[in-house]
PDB file of N, CA and C in Angstrom:
ATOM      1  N   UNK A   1      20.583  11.225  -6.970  1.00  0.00           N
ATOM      2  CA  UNK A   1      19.909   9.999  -6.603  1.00  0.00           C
ATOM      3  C   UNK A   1      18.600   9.844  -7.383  1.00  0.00           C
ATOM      4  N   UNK A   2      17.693  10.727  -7.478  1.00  0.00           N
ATOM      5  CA  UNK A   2      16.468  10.906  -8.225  1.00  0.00           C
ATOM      6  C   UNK A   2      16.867  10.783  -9.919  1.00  0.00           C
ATOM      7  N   UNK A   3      17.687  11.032 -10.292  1.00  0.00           N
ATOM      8  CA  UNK A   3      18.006  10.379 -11.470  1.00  0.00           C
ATOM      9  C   UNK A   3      18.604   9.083 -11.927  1.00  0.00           C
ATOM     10  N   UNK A   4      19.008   8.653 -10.852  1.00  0.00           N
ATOM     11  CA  UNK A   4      19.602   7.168 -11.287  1.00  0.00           C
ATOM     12  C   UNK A   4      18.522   6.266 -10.158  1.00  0.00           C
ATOM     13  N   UNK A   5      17.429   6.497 -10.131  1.00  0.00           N
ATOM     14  CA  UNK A   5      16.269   6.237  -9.683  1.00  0.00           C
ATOM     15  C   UNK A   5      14.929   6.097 -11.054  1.00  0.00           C
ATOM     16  N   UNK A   6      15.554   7.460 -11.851  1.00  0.00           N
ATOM     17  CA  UNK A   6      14.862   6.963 -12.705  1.00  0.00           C
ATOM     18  C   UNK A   6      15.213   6.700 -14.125  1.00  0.00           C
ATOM     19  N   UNK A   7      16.850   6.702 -14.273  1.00  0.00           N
ATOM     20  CA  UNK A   7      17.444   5.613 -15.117  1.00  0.00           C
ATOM     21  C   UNK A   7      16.749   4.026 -14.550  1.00  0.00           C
ATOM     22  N   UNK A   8      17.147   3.606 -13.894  1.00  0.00           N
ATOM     23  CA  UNK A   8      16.455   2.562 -13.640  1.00  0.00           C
ATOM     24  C   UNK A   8      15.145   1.989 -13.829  1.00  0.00           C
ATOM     25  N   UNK A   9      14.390   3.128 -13.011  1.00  0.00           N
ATOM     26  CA  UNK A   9      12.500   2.460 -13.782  1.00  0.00           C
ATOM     27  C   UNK A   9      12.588   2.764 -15.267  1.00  0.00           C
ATOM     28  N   UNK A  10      13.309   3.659 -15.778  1.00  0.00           N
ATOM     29  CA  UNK A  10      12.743   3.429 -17.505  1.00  0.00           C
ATOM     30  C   UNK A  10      13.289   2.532 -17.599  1.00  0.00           C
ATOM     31  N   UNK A  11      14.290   2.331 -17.321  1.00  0.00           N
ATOM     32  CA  UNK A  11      15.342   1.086 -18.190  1.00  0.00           C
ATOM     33  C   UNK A  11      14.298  -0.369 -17.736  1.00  0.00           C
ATOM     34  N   UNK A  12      13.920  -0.582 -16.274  1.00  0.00           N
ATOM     35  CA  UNK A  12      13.305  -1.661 -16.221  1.00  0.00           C
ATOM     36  C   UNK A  12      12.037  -1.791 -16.813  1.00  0.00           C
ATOM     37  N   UNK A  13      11.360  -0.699 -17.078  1.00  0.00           N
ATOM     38  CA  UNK A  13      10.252  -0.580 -17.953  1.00  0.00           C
ATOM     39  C   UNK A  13      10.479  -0.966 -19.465  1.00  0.00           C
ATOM     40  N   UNK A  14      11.517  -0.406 -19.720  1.00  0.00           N
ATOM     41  CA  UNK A  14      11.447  -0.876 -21.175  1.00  0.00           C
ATOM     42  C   UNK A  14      12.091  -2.704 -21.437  1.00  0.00           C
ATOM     43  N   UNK A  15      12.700  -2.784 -20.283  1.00  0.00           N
ATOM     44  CA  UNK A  15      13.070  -4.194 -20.343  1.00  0.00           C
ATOM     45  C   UNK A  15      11.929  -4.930 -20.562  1.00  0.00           C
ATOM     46  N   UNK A  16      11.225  -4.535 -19.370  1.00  0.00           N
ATOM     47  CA  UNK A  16       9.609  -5.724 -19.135  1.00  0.00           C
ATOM     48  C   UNK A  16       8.769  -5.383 -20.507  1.00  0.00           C
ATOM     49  N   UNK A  17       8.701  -4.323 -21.108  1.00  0.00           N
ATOM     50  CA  UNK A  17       7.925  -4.020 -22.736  1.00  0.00           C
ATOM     51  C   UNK A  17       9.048  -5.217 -23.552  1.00  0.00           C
ATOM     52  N   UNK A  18      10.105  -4.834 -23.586  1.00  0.00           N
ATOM     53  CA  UNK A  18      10.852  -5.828 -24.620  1.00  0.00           C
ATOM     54  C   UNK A  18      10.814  -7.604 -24.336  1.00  0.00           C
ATOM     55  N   UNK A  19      10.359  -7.607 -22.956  1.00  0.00           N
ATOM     56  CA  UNK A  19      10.248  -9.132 -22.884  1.00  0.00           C
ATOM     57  C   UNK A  19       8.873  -9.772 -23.602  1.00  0.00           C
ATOM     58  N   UNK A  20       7.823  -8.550 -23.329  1.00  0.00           N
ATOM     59  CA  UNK A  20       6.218  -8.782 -23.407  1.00  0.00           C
ATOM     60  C   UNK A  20       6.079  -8.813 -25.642  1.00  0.00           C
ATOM     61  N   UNK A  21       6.627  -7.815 -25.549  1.00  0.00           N
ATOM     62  CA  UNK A  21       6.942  -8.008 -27.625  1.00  0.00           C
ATOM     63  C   UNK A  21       7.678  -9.433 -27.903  1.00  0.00           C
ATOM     64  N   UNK A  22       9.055  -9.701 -27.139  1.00  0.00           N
ATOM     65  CA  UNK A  22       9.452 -11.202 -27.420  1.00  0.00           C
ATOM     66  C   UNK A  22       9.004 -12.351 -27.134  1.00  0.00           C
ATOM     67  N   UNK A  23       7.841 -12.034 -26.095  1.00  0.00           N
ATOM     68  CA  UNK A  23       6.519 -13.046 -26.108  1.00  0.00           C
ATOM     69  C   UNK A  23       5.639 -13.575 -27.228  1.00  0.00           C
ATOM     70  N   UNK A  24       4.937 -12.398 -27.537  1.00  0.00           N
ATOM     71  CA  UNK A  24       4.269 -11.872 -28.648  1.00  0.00           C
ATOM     72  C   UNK A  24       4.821 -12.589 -30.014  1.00  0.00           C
ATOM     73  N   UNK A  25       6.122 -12.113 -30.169  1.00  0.00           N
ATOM     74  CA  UNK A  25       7.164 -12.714 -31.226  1.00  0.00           C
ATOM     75  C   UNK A  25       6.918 -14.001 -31.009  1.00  0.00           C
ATOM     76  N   UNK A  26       7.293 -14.366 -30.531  1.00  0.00           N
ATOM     77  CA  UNK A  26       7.778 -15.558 -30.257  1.00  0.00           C
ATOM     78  C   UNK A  26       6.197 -17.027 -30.148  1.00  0.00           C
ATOM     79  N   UNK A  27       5.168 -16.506 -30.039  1.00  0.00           N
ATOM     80  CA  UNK A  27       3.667 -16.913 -29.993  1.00  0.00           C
ATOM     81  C   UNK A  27       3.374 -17.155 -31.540  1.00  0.00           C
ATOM     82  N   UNK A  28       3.782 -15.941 -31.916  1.00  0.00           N
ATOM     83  CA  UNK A  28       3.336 -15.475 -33.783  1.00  0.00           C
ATOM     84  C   UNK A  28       4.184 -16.892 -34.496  1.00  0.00           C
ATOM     85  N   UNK A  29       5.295 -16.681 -33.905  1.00  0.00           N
ATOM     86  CA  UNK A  29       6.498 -17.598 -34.460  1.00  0.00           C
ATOM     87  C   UNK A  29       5.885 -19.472 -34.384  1.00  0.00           C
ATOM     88  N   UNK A  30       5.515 -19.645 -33.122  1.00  0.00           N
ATOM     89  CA  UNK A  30       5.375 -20.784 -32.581  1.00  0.00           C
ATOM     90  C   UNK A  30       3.599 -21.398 -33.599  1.00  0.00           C
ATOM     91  N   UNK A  31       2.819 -20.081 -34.019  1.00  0.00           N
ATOM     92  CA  UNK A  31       1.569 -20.529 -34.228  1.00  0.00           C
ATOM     93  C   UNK A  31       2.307 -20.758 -36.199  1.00  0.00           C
ATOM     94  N   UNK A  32       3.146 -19.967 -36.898  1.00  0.00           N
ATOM     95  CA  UNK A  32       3.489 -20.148 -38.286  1.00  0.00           C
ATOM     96  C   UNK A  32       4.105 -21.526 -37.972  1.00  0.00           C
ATOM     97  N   UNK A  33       5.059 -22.020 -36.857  1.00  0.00           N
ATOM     98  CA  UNK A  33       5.646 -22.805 -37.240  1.00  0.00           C
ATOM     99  C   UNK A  33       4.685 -24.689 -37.352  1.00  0.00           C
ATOM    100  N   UNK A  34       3.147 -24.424 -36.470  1.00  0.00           N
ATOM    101  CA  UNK A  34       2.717 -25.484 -36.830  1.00  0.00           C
ATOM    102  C   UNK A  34       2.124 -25.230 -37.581  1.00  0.00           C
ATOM    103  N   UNK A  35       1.502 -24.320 -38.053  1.00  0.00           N
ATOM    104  CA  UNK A  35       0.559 -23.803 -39.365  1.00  0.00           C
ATOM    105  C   UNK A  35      -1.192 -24.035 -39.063  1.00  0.00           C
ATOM    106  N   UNK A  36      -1.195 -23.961 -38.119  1.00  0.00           N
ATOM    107  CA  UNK A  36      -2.554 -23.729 -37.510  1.00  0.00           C
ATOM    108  C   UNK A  36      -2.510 -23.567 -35.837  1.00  0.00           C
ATOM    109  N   UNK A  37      -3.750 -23.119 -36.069  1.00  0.00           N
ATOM    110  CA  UNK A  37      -4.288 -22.112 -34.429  1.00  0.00           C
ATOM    111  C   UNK A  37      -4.637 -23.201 -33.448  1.00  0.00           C
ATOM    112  N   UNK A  38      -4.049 -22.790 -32.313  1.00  0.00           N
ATOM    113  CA  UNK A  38      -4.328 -24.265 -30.868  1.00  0.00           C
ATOM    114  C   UNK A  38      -4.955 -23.172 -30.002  1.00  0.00           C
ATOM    115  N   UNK A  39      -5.939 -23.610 -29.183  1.00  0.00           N
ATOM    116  CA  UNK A  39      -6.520 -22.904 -28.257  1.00  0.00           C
ATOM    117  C   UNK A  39      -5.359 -22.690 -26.930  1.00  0.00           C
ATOM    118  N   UNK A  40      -4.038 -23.878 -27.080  1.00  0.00           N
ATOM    119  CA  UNK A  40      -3.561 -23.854 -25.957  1.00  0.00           C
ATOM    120  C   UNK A  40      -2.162 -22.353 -25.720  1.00  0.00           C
ATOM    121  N   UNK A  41      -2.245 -22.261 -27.425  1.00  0.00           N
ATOM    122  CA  UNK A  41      -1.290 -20.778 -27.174  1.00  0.00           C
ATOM    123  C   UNK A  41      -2.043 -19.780 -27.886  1.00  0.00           C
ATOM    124  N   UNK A  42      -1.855 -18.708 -26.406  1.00  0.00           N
ATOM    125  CA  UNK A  42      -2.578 -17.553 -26.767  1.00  0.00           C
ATOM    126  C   UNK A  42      -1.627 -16.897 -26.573  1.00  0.00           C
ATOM    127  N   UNK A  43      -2.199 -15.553 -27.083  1.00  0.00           N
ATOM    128  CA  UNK A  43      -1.200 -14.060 -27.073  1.00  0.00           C
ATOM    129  C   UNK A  43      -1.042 -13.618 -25.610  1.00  0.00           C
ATOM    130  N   UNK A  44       0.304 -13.073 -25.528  1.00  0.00           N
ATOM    131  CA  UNK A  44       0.755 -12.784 -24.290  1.00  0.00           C
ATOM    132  C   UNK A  44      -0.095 -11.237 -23.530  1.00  0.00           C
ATOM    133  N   UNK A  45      -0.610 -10.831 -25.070  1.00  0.00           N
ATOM    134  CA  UNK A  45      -1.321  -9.266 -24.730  1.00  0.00           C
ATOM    135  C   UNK A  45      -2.863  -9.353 -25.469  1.00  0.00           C
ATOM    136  N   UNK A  46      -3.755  -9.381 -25.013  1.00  0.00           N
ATOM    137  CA  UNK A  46      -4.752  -8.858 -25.847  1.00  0.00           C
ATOM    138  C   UNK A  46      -5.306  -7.670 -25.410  1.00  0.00           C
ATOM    139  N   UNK A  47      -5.955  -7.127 -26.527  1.00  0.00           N
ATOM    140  CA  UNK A  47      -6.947  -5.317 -26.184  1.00  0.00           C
ATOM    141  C   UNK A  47      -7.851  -5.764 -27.172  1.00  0.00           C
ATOM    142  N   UNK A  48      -9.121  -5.643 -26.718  1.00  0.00           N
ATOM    143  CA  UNK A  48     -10.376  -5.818 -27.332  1.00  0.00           C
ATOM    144  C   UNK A  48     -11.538  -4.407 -26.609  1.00  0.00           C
ATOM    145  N   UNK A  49     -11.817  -4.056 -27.871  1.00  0.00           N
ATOM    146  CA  UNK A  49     -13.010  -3.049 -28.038  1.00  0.00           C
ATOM    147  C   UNK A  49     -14.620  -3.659 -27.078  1.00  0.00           C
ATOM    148  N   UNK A  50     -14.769  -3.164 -26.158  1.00  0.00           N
ATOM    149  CA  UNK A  50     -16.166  -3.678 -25.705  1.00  0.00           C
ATOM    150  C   UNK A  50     -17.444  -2.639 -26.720  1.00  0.00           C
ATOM    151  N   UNK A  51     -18.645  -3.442 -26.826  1.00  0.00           N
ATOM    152  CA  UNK A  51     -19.815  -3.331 -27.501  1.00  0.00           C
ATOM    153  C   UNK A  51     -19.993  -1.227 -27.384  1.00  0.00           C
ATOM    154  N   UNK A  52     -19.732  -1.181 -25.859  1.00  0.00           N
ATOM    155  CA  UNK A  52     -20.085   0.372 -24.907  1.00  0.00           C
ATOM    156  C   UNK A  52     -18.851   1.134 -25.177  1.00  0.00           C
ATOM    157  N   UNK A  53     -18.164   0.826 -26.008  1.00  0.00           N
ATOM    158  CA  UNK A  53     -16.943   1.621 -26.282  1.00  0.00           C
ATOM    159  C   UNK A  53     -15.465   1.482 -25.262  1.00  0.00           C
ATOM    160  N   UNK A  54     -15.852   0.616 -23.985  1.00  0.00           N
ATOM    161  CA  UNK A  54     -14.204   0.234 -23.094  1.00  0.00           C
ATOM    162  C   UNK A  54     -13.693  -0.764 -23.577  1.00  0.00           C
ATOM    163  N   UNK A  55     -12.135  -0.229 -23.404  1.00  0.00           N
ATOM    164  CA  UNK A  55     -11.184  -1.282 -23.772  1.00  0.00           C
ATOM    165  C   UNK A  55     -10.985  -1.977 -23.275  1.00  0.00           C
ATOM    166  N   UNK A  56     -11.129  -3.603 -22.972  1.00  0.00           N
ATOM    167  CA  UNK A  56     -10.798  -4.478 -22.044  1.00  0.00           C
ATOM    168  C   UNK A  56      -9.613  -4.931 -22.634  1.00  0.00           C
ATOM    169  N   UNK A  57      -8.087  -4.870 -21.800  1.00  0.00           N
ATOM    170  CA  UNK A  57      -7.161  -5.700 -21.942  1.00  0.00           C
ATOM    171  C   UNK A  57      -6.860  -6.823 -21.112  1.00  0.00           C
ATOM    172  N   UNK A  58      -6.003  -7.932 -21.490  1.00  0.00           N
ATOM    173  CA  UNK A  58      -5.516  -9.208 -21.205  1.00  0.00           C
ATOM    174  C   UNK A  58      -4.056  -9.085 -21.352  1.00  0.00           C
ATOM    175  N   UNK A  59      -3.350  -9.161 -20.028  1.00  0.00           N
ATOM    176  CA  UNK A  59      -2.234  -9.296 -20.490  1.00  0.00           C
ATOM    177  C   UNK A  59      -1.684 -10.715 -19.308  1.00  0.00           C
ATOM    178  N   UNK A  60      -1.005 -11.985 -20.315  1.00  0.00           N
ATOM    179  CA  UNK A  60      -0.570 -13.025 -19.695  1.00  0.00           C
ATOM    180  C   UNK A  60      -2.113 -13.549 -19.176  1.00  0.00           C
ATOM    181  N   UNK A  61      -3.219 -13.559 -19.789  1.00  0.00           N
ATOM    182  CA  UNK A  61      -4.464 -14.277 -19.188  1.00  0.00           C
ATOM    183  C   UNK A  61      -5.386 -13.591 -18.514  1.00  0.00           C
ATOM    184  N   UNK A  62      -4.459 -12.415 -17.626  1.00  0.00           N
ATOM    185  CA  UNK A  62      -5.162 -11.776 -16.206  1.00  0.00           C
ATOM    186  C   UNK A  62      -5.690 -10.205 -17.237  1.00  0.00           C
ATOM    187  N   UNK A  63      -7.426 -10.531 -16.546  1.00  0.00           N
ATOM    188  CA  UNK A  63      -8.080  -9.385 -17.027  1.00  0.00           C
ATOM    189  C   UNK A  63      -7.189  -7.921 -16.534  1.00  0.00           C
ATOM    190  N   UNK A  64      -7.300  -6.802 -17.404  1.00  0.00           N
ATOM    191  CA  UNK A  64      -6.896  -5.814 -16.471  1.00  0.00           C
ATOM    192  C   UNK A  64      -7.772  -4.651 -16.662  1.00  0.00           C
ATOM    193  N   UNK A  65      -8.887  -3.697 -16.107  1.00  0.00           N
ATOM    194  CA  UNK A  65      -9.567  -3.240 -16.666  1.00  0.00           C
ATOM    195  C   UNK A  65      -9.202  -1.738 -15.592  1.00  0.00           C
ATOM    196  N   UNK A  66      -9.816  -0.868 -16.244  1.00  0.00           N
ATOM    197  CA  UNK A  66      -9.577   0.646 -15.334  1.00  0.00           C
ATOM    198  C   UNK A  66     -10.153   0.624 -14.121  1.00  0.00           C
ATOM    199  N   UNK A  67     -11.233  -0.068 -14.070  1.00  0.00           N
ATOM    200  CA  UNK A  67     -12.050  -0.621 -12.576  1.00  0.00           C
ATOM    201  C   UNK A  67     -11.422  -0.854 -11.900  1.00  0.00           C
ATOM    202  N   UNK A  68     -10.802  -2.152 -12.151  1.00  0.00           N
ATOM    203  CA  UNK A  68      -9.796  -2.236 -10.807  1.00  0.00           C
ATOM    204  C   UNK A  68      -8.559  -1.645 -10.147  1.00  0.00           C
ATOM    205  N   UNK A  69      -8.139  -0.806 -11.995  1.00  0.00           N
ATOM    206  CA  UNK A  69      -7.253   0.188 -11.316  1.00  0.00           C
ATOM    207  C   UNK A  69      -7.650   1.142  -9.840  1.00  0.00           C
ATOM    208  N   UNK A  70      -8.894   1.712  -9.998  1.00  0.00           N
ATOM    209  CA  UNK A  70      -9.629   2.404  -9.342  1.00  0.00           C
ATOM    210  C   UNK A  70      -9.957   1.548  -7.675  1.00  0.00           C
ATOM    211  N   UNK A  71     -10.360   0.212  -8.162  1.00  0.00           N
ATOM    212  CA  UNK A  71     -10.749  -0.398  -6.712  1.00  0.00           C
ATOM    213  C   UNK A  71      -9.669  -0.422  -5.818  1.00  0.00           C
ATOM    214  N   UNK A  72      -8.447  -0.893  -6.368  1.00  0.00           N
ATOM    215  CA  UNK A  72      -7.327  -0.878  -6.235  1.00  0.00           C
ATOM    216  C   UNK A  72      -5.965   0.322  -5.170  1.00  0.00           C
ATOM    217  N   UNK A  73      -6.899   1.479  -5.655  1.00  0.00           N
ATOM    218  CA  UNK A  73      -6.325   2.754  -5.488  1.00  0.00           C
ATOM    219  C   UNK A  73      -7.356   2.884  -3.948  1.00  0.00           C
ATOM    220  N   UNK A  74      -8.815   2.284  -4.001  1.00  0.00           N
ATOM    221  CA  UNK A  74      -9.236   2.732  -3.026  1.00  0.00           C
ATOM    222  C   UNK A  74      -9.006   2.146  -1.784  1.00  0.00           C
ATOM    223  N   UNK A  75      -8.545   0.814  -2.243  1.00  0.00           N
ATOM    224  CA  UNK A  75      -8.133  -0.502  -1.265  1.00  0.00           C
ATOM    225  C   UNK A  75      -6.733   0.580  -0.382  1.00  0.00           C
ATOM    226  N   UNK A  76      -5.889   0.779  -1.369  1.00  0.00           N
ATOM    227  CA  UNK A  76      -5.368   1.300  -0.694  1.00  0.00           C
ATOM    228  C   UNK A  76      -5.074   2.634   0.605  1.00  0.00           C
ATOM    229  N   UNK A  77      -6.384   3.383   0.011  1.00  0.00           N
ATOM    230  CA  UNK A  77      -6.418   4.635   0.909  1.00  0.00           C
ATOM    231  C   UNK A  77      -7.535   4.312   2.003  1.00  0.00           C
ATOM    232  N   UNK A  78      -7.840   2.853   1.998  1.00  0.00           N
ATOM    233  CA  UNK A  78      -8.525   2.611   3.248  1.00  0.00           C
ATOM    234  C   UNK A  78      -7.554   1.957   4.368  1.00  0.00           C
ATOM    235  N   UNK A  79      -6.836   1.009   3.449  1.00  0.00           N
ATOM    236  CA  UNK A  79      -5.302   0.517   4.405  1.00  0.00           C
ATOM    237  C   UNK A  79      -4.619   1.356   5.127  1.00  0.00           C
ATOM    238  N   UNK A  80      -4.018   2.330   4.786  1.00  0.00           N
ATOM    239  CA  UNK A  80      -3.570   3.682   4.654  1.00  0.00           C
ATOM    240  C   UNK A  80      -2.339   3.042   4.923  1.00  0.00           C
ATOM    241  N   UNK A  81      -1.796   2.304   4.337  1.00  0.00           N
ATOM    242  CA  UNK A  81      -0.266   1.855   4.477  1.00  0.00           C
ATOM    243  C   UNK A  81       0.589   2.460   5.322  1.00  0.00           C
ATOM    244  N   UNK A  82       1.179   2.192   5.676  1.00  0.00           N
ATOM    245  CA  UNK A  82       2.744   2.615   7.335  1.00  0.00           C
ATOM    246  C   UNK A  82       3.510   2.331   6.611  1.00  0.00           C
ATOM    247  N   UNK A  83       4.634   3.317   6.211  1.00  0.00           N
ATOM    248  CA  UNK A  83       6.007   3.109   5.682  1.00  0.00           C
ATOM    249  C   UNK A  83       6.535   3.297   7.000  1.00  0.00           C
ATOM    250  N   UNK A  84       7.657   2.444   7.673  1.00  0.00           N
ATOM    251  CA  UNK A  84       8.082   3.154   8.860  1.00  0.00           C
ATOM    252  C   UNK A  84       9.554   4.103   8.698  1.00  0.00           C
ATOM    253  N   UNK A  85      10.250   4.137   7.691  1.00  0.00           N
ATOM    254  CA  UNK A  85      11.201   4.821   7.061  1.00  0.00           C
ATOM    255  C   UNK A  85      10.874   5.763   6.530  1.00  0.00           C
ATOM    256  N   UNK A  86       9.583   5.946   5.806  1.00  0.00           N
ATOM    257  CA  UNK A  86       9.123   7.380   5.566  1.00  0.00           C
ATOM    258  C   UNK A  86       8.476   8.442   7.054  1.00  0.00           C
ATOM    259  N   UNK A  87       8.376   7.657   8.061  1.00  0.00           N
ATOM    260  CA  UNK A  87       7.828   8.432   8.847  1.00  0.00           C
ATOM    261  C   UNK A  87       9.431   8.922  10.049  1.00  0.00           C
ATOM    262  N   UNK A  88      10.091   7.529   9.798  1.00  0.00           N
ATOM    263  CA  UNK A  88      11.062   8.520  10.339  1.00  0.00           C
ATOM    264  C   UNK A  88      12.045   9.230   9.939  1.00  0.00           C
ATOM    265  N   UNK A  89      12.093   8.977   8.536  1.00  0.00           N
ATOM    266  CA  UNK A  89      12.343  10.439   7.706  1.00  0.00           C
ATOM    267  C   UNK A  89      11.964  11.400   7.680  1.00  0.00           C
ATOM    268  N   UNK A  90      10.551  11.452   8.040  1.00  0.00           N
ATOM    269  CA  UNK A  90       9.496  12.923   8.622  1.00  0.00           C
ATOM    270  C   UNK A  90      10.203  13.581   9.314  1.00  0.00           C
ATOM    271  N   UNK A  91      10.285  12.661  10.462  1.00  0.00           N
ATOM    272  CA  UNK A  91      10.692  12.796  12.011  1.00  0.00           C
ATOM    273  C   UNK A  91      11.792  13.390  12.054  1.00  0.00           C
ATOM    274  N   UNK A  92      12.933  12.771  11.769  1.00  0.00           N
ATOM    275  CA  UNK A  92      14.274  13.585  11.632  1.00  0.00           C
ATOM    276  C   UNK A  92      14.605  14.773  10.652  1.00  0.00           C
ATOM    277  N   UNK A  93      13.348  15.048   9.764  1.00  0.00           N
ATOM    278  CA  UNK A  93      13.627  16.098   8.668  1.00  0.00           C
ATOM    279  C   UNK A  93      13.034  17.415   9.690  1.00  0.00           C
ATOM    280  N   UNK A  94      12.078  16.755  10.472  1.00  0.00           N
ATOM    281  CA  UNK A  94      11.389  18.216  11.377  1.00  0.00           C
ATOM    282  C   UNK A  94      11.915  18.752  12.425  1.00  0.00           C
ATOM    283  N   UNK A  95      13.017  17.002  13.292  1.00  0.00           N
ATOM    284  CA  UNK A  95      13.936  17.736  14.005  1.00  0.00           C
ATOM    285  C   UNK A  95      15.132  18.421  13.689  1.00  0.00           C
ATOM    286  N   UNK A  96      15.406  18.318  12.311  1.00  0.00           N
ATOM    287  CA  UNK A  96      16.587  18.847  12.004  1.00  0.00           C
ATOM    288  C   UNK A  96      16.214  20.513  11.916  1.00  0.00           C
ATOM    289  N   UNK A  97      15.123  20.415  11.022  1.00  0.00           N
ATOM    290  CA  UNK A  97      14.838  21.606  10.619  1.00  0.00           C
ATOM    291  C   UNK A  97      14.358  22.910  11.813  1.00  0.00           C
ATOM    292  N   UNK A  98      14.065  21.969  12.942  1.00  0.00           N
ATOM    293  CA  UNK A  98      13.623  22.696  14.279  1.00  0.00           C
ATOM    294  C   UNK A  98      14.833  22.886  15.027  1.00  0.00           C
ATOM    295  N   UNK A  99      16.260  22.429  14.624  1.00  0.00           N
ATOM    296  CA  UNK A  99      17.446  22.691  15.400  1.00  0.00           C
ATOM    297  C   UNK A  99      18.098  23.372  14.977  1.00  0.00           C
ATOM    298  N   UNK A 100      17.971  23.901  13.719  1.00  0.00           N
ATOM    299  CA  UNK A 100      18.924  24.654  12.828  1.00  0.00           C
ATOM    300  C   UNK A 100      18.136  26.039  13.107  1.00  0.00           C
ATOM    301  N   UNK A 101      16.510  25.816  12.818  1.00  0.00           N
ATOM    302  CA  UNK A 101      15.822  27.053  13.499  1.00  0.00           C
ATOM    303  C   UNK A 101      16.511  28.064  14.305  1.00  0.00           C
ATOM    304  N   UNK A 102      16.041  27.227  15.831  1.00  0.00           N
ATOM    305  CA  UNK A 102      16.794  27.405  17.021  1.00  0.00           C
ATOM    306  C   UNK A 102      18.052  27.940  16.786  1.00  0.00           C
ATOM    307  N   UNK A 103      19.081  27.400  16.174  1.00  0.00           N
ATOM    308  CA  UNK A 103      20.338  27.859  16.349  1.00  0.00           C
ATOM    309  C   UNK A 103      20.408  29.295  15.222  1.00  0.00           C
ATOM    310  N   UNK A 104      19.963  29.342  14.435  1.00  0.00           N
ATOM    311  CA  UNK A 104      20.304  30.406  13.518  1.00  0.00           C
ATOM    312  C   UNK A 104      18.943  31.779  14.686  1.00  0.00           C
ATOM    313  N   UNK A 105      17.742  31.251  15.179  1.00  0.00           N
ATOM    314  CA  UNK A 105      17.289  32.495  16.394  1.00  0.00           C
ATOM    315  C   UNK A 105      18.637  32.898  17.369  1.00  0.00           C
ATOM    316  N   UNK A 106      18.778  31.749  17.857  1.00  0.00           N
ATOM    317  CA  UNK A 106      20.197  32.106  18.720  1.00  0.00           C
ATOM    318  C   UNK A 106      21.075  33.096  18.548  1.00  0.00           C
ATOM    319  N   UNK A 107      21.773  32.558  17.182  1.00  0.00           N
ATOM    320  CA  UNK A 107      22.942  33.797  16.429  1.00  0.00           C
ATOM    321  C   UNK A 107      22.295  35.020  16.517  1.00  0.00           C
ATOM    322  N   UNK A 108      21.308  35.145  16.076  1.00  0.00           N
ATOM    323  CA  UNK A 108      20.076  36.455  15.201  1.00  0.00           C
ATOM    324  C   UNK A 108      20.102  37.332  16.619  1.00  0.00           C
ATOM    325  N   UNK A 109      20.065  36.657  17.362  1.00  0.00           N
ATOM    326  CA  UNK A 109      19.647  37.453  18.940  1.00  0.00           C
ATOM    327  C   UNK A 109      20.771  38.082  19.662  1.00  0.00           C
ATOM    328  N   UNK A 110      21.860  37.482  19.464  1.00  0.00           N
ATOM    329  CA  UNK A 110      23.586  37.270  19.868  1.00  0.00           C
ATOM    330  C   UNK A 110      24.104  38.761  18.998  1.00  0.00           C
ATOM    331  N   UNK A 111      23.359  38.968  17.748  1.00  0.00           N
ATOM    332  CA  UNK A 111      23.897  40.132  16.673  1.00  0.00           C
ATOM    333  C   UNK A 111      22.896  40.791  16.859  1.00  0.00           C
TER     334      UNK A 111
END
């Protein structure tokens, strides 16, 4: 299962990279074919060097910077998100593991 879990995210990963290059393509294409630059099409990706040495990227318009990766990460560990399928996957992994216990003390005691 864990491998065709992650057949899948590469494969969809590289899908969403191959759409974001046929953007790209396809921008390059659209700016040769009028033969000059319009403010109204921009690149689907930009990365620009800041003055202080960070990379600020743009991808589809929306800033994306490591900051918010970070704010992002903290947003979340204040939420502290509830999966309710992971918890009762807990649940039944501890009762299983507490019944099989039990039964293999049982045998152990029996011999």
């Amino acid at each position: 299962m864990k491998h065709f879990m992650l057949k899948c995210l590469f494969i969809c990963s590289a899908l969403f990279i191959g759409v974001l290059m046929g953007m790209q393509k396809a921008n390059e294409g659209m700016m040769e074919m009028k033969g000059y630059q319009e403010e109204g099409l921009k690149a689907p990706i930009t990365v620009k060097e800041v003055e202080n040495g960070e990379i600020e990227a743009s991808v589809l318009g929306k800033n994306v910077t490591s900051h918010d990766l970070e704010a992002k990460k903290e947003k979340l560990k204040e939420i502290k998100a509830f999966n309710f399928f992971s918890s009762l996957g807990k649940t039944m992994a501890n009762m299983i593991s507490s019944i099989t216990e039990k039964i293999f003390n049982f045998f152990s005691s029996i011999l």
